[in-house]
C-alpha atoms as a PDB file:
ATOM      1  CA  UNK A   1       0.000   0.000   0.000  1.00  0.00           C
ATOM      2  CA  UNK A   2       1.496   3.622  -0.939  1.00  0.00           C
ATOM      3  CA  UNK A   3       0.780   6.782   0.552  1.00  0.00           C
ATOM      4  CA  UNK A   4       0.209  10.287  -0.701  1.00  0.00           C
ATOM      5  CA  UNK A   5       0.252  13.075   1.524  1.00  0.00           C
ATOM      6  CA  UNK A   6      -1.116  15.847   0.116  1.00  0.00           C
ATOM      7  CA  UNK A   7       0.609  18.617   1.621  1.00  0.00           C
ATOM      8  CA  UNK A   8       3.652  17.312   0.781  1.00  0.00           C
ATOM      9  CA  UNK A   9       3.326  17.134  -2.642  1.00  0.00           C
ATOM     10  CA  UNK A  10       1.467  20.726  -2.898  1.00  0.00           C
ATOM     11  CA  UNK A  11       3.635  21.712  -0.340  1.00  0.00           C
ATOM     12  CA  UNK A  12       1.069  24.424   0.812  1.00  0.00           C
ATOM     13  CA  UNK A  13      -1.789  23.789   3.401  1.00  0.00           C
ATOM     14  CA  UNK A  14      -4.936  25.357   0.997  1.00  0.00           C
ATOM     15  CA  UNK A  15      -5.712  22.798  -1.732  1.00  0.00           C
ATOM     16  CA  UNK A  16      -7.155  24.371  -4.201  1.00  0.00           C
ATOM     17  CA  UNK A  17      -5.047  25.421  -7.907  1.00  0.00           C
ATOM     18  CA  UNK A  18      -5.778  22.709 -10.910  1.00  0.00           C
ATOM     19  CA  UNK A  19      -1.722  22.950 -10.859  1.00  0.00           C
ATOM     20  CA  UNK A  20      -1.279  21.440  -7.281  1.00  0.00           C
ATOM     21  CA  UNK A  21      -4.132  18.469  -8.094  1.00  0.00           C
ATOM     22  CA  UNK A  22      -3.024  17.735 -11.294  1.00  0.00           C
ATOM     23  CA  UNK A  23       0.586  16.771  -8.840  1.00  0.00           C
ATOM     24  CA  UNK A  24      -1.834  14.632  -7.149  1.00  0.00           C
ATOM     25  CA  UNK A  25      -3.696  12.885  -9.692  1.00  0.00           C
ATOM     26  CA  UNK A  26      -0.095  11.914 -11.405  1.00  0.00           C
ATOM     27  CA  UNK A  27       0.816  10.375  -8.420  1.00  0.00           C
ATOM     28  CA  UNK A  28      -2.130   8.682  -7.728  1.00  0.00           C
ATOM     29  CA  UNK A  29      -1.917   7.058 -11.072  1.00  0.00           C
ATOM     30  CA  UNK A  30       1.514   6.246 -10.898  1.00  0.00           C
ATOM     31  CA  UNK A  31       0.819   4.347  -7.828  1.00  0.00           C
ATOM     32  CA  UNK A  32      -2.134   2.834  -9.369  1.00  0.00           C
ATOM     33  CA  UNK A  33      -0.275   1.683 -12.179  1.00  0.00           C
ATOM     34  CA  UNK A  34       2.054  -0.016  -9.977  1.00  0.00           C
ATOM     35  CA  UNK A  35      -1.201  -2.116  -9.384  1.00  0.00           C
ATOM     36  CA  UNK A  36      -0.666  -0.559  -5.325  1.00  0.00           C
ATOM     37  CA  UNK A  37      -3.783   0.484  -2.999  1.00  0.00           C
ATOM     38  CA  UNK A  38      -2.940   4.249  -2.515  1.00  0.00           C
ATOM     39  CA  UNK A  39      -3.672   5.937   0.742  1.00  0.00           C
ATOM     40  CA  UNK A  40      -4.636   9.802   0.000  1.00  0.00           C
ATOM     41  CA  UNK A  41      -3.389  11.437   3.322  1.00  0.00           C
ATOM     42  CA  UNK A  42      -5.269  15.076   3.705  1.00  0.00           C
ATOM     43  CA  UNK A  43      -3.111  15.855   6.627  1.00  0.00           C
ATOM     44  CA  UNK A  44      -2.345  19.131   8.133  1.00  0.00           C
ATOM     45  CA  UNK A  45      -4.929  20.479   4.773  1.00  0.00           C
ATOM     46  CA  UNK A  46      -6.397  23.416   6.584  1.00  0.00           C
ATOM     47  CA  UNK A  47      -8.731  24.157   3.091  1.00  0.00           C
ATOM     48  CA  UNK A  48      -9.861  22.031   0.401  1.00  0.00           C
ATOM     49  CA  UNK A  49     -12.402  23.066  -2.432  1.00  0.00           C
ATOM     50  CA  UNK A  50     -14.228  20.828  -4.863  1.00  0.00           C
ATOM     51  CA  UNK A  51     -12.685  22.125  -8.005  1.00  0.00           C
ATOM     52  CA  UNK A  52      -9.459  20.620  -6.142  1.00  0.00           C
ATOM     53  CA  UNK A  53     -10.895  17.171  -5.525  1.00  0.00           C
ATOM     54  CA  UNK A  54     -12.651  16.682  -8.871  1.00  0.00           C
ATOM     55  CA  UNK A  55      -9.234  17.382 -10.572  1.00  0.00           C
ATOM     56  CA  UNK A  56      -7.331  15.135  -8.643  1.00  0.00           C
ATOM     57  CA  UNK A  57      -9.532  12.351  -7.498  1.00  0.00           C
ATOM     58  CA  UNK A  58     -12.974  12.611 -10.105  1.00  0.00           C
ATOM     59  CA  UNK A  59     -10.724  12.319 -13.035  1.00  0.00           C
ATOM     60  CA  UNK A  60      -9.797   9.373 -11.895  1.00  0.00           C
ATOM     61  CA  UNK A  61     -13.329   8.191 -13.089  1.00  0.00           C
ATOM     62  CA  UNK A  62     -12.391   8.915 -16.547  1.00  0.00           C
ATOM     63  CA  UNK A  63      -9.289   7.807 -16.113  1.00  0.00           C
ATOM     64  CA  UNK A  64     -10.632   4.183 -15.043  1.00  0.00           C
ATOM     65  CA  UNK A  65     -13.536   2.631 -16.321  1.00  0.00           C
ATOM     66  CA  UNK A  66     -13.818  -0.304 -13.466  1.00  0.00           C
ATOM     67  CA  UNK A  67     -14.879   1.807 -10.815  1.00  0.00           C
ATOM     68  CA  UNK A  68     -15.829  -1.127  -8.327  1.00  0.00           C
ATOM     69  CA  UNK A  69     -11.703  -1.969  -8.292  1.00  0.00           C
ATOM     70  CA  UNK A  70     -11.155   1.863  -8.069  1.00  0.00           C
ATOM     71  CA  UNK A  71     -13.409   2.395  -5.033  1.00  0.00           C
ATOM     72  CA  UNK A  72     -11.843  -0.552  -3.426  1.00  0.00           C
ATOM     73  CA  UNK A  73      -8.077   0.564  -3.819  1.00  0.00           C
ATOM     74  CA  UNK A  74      -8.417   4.042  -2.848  1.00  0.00           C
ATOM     75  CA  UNK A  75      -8.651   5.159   0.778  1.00  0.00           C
ATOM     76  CA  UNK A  76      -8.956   8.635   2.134  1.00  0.00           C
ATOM     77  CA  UNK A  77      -7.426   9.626   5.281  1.00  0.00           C
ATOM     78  CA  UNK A  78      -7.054  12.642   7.575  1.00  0.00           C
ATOM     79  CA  UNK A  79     -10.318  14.739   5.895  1.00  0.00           C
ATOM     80  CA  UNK A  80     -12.663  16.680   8.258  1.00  0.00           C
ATOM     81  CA  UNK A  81     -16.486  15.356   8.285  1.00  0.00           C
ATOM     82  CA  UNK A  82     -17.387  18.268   5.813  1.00  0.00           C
ATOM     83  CA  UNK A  83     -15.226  17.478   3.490  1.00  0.00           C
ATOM     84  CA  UNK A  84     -15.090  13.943   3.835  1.00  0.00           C
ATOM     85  CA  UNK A  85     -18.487  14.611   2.982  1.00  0.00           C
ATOM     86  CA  UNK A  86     -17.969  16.543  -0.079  1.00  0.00           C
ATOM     87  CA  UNK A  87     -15.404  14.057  -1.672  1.00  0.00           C
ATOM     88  CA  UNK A  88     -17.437  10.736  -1.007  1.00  0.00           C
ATOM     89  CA  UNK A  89     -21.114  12.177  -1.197  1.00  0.00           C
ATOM     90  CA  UNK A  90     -20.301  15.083  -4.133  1.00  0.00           C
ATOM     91  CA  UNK A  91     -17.233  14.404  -6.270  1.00  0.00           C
ATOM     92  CA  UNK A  92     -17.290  10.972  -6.129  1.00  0.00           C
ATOM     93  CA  UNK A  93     -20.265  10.220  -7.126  1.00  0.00           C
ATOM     94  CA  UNK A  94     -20.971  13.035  -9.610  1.00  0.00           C
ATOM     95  CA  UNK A  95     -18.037  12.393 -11.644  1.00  0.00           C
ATOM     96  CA  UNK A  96     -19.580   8.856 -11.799  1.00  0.00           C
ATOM     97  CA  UNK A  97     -22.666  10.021 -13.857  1.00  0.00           C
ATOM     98  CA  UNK A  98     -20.540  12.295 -15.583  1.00  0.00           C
ATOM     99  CA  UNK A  99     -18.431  10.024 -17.140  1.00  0.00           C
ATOM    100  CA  UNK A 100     -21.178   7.203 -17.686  1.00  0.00           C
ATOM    101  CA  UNK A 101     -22.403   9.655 -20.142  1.00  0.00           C
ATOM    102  CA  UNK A 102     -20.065  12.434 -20.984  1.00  0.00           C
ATOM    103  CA  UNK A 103     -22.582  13.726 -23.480  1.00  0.00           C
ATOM    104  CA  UNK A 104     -25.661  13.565 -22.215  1.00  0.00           C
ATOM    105  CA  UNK A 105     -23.629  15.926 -19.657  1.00  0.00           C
ATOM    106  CA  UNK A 106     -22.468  18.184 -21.698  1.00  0.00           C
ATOM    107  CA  UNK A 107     -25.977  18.532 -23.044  1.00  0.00           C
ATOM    108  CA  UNK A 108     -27.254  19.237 -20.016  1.00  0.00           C
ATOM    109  CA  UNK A 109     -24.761  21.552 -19.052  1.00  0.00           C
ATOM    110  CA  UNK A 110     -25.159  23.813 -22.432  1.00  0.00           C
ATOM    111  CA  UNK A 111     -28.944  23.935 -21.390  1.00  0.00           C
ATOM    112  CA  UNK A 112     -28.230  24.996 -18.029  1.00  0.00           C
ATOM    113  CA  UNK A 113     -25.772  28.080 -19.490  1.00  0.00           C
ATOM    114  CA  UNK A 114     -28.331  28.974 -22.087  1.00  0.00           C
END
């Protein structure tokens, strides 16, 4: 089992630039590859936003189409109840119906904006 700890790969305690989770998600998938269960340490993360989390964890959807093996290798560590929360009851599982159907989506998405 391998372990990322997110503040030491951002190196900063707010979590929130594309730039610092796209650090993330190449390690997670590097780790992945290597056919290892990856811890995701959120220690000593004093903010996190969504935009961070779907970048570096909900891509991973895409990424990975057998989602019942992804769910089991990936554990999450050291997140407070809110956004423990937001990761397993948001991210999660709306980058799961976004990448079931990518366009239907985008459709939706365009009628929204309009």
């Amino acid at each position: 089992m391998k372990k990322i700890i997110v503040k030491e790969i951002i190196g900063k305690k707010i979590a929130f630039s594309d730039e610092d989770a796209e650090k993330v998600y190449i390690k997670i998938v590097e780790y992945i590859s290597e056919k290892e269960n990856v811890i995701i340490s959120f220690k000593d993360i004093d903010m996190l936003i969504s935009r961070f989390l779907n970048v570096a964890i909900g891509r991973l959807y895409k990424t990975y189409k057998d989602w019942d093996i992804l769910d089991k290798i990936l554990f999450f560590e050291d997140l407070d109840p809110d956004d423990k929360y937001l990761l397993l009851e948001k991210v999660i599982p709306t980058a799961k119906v976004h990448f079931l159907d990518i366009e239907r989506s985008e459709r939706i998405e365009m009628d929204i904006l309009k």
